[in-house]
C-alpha atoms as a PDB file:
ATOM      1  CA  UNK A   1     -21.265 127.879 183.723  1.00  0.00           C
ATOM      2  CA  UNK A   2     -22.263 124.681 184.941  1.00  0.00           C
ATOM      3  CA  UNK A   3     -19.329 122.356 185.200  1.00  0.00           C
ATOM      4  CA  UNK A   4     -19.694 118.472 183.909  1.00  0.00           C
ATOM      5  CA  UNK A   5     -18.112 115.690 184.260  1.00  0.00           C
ATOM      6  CA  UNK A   6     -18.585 112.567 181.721  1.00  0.00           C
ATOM      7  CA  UNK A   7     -17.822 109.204 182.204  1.00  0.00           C
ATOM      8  CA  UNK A   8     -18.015 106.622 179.563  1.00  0.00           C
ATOM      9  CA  UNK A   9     -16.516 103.218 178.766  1.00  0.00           C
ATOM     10  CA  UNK A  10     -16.246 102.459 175.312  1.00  0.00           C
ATOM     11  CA  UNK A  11     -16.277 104.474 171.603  1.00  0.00           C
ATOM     12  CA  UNK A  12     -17.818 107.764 173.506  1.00  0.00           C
ATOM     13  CA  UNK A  13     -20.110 108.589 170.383  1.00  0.00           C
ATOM     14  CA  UNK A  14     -22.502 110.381 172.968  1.00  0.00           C
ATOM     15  CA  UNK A  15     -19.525 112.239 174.375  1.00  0.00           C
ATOM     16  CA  UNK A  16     -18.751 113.557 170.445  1.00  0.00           C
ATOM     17  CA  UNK A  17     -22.334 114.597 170.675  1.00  0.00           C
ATOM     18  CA  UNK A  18     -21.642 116.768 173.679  1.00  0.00           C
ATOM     19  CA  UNK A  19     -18.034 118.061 172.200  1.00  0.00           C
ATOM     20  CA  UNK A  20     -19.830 119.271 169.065  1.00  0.00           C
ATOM     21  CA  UNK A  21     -22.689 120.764 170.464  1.00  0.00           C
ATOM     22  CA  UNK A  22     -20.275 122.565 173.510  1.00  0.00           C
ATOM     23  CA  UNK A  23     -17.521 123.465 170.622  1.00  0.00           C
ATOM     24  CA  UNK A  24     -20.641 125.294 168.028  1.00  0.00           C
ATOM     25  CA  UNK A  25     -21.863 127.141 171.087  1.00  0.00           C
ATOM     26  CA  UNK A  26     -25.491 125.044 170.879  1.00  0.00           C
ATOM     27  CA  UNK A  27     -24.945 124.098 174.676  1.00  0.00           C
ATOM     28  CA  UNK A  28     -23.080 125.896 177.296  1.00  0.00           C
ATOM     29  CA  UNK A  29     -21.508 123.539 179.722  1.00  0.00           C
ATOM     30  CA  UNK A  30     -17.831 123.377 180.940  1.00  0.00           C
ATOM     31  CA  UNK A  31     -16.757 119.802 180.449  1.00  0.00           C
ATOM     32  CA  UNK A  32     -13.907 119.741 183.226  1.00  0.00           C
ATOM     33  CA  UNK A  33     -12.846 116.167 182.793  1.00  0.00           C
ATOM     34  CA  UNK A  34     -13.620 113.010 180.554  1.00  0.00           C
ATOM     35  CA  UNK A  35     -12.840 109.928 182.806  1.00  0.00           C
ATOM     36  CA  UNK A  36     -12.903 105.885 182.003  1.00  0.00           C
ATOM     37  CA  UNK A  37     -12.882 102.632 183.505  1.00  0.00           C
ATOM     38  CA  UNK A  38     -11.274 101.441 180.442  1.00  0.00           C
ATOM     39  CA  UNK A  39      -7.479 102.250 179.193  1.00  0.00           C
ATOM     40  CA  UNK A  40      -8.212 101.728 175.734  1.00  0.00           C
ATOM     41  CA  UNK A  41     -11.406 103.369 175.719  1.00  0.00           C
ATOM     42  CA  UNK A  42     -11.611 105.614 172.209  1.00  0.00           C
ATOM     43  CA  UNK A  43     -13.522 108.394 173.783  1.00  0.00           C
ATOM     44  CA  UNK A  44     -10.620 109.316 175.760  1.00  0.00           C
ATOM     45  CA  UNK A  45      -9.317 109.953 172.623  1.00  0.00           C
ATOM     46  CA  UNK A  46     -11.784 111.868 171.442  1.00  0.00           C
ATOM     47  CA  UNK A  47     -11.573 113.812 174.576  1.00  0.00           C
ATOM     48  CA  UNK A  48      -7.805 114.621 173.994  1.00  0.00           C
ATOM     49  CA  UNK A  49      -8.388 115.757 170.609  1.00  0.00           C
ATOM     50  CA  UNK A  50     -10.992 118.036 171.733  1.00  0.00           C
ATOM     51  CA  UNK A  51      -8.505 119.453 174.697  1.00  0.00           C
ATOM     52  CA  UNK A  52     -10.927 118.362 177.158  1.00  0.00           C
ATOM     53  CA  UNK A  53      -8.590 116.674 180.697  1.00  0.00           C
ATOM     54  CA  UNK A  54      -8.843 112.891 180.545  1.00  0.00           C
ATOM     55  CA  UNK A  55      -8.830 110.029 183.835  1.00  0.00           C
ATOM     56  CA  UNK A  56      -8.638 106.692 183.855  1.00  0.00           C
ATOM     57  CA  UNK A  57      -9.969 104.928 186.782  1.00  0.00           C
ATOM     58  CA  UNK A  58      -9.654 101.054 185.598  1.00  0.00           C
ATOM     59  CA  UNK A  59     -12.438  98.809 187.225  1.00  0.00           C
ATOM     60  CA  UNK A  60      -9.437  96.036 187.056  1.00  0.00           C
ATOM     61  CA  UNK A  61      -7.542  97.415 189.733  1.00  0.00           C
ATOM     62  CA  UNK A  62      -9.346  97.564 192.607  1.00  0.00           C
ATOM     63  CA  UNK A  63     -11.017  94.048 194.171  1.00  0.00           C
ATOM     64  CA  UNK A  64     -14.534  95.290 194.394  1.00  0.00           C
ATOM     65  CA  UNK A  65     -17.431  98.138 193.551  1.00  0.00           C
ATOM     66  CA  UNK A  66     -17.553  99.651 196.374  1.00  0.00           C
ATOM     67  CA  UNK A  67     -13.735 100.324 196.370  1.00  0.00           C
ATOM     68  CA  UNK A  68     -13.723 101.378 192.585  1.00  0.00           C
ATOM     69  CA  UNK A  69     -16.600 103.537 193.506  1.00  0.00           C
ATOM     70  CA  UNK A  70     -14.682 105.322 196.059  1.00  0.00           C
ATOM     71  CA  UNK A  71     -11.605 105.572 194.253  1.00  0.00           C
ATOM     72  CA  UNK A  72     -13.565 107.035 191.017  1.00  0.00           C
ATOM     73  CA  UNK A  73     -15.541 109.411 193.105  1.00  0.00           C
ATOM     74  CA  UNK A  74     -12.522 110.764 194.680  1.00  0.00           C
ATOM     75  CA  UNK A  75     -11.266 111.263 191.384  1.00  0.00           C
ATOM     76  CA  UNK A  76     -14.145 113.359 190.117  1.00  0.00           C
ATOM     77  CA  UNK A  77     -14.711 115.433 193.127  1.00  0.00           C
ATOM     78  CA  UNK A  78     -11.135 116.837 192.599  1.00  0.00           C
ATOM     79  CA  UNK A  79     -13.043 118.953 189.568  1.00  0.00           C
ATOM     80  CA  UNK A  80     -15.764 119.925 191.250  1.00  0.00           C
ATOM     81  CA  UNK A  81     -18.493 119.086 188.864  1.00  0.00           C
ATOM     82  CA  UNK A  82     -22.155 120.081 188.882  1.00  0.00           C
ATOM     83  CA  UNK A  83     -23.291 117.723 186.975  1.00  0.00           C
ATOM     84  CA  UNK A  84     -22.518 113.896 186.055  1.00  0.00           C
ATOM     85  CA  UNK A  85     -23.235 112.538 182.962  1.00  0.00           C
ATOM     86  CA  UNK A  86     -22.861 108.787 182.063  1.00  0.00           C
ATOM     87  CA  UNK A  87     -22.053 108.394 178.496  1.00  0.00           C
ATOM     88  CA  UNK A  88     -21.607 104.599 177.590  1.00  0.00           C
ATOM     89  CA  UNK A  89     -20.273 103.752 181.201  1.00  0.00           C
ATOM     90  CA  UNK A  90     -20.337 100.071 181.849  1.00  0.00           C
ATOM     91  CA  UNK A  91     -20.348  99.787 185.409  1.00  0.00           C
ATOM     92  CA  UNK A  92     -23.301  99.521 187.920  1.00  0.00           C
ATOM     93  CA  UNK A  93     -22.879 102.236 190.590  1.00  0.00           C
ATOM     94  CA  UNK A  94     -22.936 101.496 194.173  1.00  0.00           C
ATOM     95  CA  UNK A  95     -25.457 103.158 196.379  1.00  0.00           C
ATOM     96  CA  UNK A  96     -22.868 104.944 198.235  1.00  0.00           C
ATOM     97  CA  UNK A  97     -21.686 106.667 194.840  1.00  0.00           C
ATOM     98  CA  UNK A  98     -25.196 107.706 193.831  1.00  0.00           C
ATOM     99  CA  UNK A  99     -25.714 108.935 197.505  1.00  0.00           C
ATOM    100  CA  UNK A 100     -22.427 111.116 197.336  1.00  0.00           C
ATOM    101  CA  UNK A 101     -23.809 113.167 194.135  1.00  0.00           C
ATOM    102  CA  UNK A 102     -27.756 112.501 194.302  1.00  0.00           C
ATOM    103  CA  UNK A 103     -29.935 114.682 192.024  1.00  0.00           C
ATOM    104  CA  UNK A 104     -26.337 115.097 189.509  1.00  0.00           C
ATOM    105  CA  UNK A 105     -26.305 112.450 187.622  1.00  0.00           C
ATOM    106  CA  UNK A 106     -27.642 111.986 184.422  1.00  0.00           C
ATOM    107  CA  UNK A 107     -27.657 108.514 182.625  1.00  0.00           C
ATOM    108  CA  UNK A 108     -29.163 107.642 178.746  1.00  0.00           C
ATOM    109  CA  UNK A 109     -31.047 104.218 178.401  1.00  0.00           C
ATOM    110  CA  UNK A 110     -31.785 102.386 175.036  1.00  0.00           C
ATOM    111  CA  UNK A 111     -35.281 101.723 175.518  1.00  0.00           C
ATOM    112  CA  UNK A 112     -38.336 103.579 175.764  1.00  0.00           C
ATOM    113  CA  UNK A 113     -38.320 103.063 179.624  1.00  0.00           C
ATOM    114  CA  UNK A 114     -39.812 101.875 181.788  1.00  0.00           C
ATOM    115  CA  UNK A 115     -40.411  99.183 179.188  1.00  0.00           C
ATOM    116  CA  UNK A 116     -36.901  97.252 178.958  1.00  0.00           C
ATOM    117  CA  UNK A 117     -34.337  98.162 181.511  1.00  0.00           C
ATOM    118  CA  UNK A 118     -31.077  96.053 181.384  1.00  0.00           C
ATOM    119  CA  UNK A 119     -29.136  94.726 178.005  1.00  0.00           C
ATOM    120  CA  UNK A 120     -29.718  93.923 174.650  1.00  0.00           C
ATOM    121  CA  UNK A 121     -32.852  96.333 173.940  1.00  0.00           C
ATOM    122  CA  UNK A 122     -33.210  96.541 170.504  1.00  0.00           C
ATOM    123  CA  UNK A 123     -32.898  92.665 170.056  1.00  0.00           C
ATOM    124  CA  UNK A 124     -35.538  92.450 172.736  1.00  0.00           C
ATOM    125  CA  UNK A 125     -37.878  95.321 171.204  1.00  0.00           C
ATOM    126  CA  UNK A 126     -37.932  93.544 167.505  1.00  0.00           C
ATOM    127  CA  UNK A 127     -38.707  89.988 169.606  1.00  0.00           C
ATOM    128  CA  UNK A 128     -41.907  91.193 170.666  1.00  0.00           C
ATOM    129  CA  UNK A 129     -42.949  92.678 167.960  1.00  0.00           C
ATOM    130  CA  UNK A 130     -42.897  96.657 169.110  1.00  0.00           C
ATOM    131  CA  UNK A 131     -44.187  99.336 166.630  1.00  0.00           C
ATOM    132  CA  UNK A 132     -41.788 101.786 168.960  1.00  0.00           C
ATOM    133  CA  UNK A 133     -38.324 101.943 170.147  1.00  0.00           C
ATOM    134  CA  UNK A 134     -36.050 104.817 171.647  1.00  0.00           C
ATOM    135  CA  UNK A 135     -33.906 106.038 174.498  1.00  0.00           C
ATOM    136  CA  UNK A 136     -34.692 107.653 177.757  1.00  0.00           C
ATOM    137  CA  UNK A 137     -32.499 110.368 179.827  1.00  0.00           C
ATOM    138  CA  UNK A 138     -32.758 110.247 183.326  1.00  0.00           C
ATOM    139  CA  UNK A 139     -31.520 110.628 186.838  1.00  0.00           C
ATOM    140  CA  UNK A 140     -29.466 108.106 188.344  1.00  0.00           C
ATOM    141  CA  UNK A 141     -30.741 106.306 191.686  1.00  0.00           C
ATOM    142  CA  UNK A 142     -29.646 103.637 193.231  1.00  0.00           C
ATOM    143  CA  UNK A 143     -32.022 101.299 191.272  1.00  0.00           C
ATOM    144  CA  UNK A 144     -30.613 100.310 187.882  1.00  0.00           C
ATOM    145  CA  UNK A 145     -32.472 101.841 185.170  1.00  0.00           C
ATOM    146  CA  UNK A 146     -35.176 103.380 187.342  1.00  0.00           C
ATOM    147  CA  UNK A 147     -34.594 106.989 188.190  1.00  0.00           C
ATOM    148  CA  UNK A 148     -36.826 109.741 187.330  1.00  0.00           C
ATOM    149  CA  UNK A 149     -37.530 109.907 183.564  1.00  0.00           C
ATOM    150  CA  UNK A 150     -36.964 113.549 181.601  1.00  0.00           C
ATOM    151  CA  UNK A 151     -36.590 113.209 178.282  1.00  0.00           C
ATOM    152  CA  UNK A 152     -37.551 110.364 175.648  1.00  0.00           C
ATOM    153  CA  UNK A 153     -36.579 110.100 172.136  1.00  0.00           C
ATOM    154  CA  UNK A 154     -38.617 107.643 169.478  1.00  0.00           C
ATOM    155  CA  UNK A 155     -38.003 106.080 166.556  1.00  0.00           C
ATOM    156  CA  UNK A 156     -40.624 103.381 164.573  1.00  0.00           C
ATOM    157  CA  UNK A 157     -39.528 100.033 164.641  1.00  0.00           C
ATOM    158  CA  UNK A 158     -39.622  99.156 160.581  1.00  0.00           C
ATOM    159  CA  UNK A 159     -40.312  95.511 159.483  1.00  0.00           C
ATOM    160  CA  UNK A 160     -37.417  94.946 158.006  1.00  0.00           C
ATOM    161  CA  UNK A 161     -35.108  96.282 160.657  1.00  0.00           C
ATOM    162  CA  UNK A 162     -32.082  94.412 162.128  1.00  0.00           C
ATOM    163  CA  UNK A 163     -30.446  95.112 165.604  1.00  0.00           C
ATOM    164  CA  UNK A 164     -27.563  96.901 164.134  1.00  0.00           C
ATOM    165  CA  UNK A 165     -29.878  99.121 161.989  1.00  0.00           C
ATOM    166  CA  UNK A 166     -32.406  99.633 164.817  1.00  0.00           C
ATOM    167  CA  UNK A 167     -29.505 100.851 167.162  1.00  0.00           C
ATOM    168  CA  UNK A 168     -27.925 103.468 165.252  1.00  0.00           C
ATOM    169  CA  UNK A 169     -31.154 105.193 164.496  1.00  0.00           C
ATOM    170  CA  UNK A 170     -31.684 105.193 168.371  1.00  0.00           C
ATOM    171  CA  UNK A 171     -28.396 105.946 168.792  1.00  0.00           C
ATOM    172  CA  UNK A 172     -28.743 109.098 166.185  1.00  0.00           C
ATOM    173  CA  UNK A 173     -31.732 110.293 168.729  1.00  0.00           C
ATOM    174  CA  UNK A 174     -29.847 110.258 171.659  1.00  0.00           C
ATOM    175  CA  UNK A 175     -27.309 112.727 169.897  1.00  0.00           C
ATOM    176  CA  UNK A 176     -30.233 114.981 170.003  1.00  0.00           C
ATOM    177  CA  UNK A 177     -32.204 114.033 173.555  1.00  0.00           C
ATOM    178  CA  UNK A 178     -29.018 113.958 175.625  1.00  0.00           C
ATOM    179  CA  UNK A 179     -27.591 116.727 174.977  1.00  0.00           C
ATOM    180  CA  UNK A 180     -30.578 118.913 175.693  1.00  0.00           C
ATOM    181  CA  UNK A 181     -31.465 117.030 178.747  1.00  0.00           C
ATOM    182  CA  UNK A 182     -28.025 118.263 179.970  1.00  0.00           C
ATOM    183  CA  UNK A 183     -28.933 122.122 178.799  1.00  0.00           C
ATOM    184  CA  UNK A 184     -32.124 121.959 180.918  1.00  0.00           C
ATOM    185  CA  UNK A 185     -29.715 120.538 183.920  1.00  0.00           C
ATOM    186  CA  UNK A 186     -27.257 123.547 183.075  1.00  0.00           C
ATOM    187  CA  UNK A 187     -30.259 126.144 182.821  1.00  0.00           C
ATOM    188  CA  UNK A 188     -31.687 125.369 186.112  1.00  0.00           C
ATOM    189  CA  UNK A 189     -35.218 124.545 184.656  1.00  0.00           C
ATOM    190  CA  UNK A 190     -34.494 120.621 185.420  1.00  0.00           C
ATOM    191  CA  UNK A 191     -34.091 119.671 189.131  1.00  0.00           C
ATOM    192  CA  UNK A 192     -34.270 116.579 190.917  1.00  0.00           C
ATOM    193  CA  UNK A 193     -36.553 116.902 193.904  1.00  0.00           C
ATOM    194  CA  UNK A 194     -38.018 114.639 196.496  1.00  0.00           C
ATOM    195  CA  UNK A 195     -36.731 112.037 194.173  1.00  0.00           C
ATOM    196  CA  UNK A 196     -38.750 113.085 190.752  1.00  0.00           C
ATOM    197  CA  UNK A 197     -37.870 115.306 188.237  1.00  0.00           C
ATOM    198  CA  UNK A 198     -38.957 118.750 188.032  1.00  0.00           C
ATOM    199  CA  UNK A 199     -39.317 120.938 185.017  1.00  0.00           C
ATOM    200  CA  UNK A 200     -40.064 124.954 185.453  1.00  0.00           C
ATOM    201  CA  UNK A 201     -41.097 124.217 189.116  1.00  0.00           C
ATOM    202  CA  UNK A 202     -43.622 121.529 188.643  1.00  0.00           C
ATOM    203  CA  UNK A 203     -43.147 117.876 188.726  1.00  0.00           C
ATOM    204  CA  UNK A 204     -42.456 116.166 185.483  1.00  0.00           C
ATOM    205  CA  UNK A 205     -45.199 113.390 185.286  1.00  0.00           C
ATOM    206  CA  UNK A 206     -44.113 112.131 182.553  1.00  0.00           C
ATOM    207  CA  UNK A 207     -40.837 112.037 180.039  1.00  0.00           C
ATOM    208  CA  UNK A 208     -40.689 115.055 177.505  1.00  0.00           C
ATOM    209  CA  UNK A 209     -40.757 113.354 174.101  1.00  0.00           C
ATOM    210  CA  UNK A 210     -38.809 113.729 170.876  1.00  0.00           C
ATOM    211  CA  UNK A 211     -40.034 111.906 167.845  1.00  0.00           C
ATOM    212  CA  UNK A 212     -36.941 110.913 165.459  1.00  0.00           C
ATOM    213  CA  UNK A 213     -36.687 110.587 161.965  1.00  0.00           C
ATOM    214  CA  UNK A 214     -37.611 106.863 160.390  1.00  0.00           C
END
């Protein structure tokens, strides 16, 4: 069973995804470890609850990336994990961190990328007037938001959307999106491969796509 490792920073409503969907036997993964940056961060809760092993790695204590990097990496390597997934983690990985598990690492975007990498998407999306929104799953590389695409959820952007609205019906897709990127990962059908993603043996030219409910 393919052993995972999630890191997240905040609320961890993406990690509940993956405890539900692990816990009713929809996706077979081993979650070894939940770790955060952040103390106070509620998904560690969640993760207790659940039974799942919790870290805390706080980006406070150490004076720079690449130091936090090394510590946190040290920390997950102790559980051996196959796979990485970022779930809500608010930190920008060093290059040596991505180096040290390349082609494990899976990270969830809010945006139909490559259209708006960064912050604030769904602001952004409803400024200019988009008929579409989403989330994308992809591999992590050592350029922010710009990994090889797998797997893209949609939504319509509605007239009378706000930001708030707009984000939890994106965030109700990548409930879905995530956890089956991670089940593709697990199966062996998804690969990362001369830096692209591979599907079934052939290279993924573009994202699989999910259309969500309006």
């Amino acid at each position: 069973m393919t052993r995972v490792a999630i890191l997240i920073s905040g609320g961890g409503t993406n990690l509940q995804a993956f405890i539900d969907a692990v816990t009713d036997g929809s996706l077979d993964l081993d979650i070894q470890v939940v770790v955060s940056n952040q103390p106070d961060a509620f998904g560690l809760r969640r993760a207790r609850d659940a039974g799942i092993p919790t870290e805390c790695v706080r980006s406070a204590d150490f004076p720079d990336r690449a130091v936090f990097d090394d510590a946190l990496a040290d920390t997950l390597e102790r559980y051996t994990p196959d796979l990485l997934i970022l779930a809500g983690f608010m930190r920008i990985l060093t290059s040596a961190f991505v180096e040290r598990f390349e082609g494990k690492i899976l990270n969830i975007h809010p945006a139909l990328l490559p259209k708006y990498p960064g912050l604030n998407t769904h602001q952004r999306v409803i400024d200019a007037g988009e008929p579409w929104h989403g989330s994308t799953v992809h591999f992590v590389t050592e350029e922010l938001d710009a990994g090889p695409l797998i797997l893209q959820g949609r939504v319509p952007v509605l007239s009378d959307d706000t930001e708030s609205v707009l984000s939890a019906r994106v965030q109700a897709v990548e409930h879905k999106i995530y956890p089956e990127a991670a089940a593709l990962f697990a199966s062996g059908r998804l690969e990362f491969k001369n830096g692209e993603s591979w599907l079934d043996g052939s290279r993924l030219h573009e994202p699989l796509k999910f259309d969500g409910e309006n």
